[in-house]
Protein backbone atom coordinates (compact mmCIF):
# COMPACT_ATOMS: atom_id res chain seq x y z
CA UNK A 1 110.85 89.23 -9.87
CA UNK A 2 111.37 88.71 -6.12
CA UNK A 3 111.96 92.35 -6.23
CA UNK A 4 108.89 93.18 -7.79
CA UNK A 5 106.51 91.35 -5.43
CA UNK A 6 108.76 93.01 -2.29
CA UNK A 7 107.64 96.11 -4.23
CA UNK A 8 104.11 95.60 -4.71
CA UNK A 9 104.19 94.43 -1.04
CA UNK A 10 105.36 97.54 0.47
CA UNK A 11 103.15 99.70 -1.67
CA UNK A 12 100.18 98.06 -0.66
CA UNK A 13 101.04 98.07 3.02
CA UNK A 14 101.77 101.86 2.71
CA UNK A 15 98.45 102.30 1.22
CA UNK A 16 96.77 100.32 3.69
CA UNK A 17 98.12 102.09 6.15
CA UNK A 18 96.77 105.25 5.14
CA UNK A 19 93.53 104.08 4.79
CA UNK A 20 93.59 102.81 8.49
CA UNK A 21 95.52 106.08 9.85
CA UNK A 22 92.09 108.07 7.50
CA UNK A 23 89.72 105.41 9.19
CA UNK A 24 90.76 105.97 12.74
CA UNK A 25 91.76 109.36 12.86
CA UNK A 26 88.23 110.88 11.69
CA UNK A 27 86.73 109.78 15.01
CA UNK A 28 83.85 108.28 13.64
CA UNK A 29 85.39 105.04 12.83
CA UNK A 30 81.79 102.61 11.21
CA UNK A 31 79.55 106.27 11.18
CA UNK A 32 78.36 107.83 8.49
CA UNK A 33 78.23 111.77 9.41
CA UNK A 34 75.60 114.23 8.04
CA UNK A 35 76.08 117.63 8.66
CA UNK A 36 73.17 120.30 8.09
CA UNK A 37 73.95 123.67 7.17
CA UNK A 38 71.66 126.64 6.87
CA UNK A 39 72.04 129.14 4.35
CA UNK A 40 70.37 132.30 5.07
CA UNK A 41 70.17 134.69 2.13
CA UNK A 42 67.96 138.06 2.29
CA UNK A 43 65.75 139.02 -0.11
CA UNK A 44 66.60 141.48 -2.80
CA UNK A 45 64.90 144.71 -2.13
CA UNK A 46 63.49 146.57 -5.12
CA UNK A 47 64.09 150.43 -5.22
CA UNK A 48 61.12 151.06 -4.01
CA UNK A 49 61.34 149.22 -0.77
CA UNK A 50 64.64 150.94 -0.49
CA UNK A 51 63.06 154.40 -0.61
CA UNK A 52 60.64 153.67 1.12
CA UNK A 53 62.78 152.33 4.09
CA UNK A 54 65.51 155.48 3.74
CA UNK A 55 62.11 157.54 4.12
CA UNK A 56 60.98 156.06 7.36
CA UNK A 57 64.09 155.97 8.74
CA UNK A 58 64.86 160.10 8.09
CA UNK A 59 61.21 160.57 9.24
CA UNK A 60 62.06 158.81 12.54
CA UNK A 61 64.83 161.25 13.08
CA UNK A 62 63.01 164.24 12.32
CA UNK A 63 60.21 163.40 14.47
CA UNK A 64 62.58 162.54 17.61
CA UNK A 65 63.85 166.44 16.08
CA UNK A 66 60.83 168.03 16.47
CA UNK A 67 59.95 166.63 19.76
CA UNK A 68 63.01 167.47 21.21
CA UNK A 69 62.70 170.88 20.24
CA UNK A 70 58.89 171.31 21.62
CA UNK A 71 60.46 169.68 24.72
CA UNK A 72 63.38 173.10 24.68
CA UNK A 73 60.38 175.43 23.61
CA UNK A 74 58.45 174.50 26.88
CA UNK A 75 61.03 174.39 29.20
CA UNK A 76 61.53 178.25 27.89
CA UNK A 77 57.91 178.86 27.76
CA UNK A 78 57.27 177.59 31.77
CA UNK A 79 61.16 180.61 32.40
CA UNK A 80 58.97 183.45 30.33
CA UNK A 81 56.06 182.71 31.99
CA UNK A 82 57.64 182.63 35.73
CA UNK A 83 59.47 185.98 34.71
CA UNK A 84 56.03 187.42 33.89
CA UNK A 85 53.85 186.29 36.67
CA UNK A 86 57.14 187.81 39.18
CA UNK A 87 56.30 190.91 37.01
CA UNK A 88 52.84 191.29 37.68
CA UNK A 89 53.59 191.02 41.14
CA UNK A 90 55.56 193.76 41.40
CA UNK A 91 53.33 195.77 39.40
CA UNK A 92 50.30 194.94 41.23
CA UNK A 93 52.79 196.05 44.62
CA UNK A 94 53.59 199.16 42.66
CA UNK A 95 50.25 199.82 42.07
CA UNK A 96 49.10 199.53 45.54
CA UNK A 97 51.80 201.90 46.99
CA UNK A 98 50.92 204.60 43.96
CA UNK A 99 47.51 204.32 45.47
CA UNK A 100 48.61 204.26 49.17
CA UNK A 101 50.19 207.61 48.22
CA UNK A 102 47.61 209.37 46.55
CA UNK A 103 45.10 208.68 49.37
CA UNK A 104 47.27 209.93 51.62
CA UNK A 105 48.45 213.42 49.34
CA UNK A 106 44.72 213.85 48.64
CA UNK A 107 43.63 217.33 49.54
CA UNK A 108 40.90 218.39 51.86
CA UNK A 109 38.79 219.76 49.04
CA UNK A 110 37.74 218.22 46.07
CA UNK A 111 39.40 219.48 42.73
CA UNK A 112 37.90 222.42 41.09
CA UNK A 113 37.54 221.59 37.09
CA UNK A 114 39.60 223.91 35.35
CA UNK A 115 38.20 226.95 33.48
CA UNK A 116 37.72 226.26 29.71
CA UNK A 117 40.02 228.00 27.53
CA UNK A 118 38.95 230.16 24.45
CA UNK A 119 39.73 229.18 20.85
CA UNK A 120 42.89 230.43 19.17
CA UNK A 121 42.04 233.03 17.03
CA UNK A 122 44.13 233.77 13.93
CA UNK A 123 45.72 236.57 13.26
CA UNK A 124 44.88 237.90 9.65
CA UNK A 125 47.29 240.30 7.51
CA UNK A 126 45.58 243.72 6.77
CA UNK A 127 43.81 243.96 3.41
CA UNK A 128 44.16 240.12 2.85
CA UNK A 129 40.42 238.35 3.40
């Protein structure tokens, strides 16, 4: 019986030991702790919203598309029309020099009209009319 109590004796030291090693070693030894937690769960989407949300989205990128290519098309436009206006340049210099020269290749006298030629006249087989 003596071994028995012994027995009883050491298990409930053990076990009060753990209970004071769990006591101490949670740090808050006499608090109670509360701990919040948020829980942040979207919303389901119907199909619609989904479609309607993959529809904005590839309407954004076509729109950045387009103006990205009106962007290219001016650039190109301002090169055409820089290429042009050097052209008329040199036409209009062209054209001055043509004049230049026929002012100064002009004859003394005026240009006589030319005389007015007659009309073709057909030539007709014998006995045919």
């Amino acid at each position: 019986m003596n071994t028995q109590k012994t027995a009883l004796f050491t298990v409930m030291l053990i076990g009060l030991g753990m209970v004071l090693f769990g006591w101490l070693s949670s740090g808050n030894a006499g608090q109670t702790s509360a701990r919040e937690y948020e829980v942040v769960v979207p919303a389901a989407k119907s199909d619609t919203q989904r479609i309607i949300e993959a529809y904005e989205r590839l309407s954004d990128q076509y729109l950045s598309l387009v103006q990205n290519q009106l962007t290219l098309m001016a650039a190109n436009n301002r090169d055409v029309l820089t290429r042009l206006e050097r052209m008329e340049k040199k036409l209009d210099d062209l054209s001055a020099k043509i004049d230049a020269i026929q002012k100064s290749a002009a004859p003394a006298s005026p240009l006589q009209p030319l005389p007015q030629a007659s009309p073709p006249t057909q030539n007709v087989p014998a006995g045919a009319k």
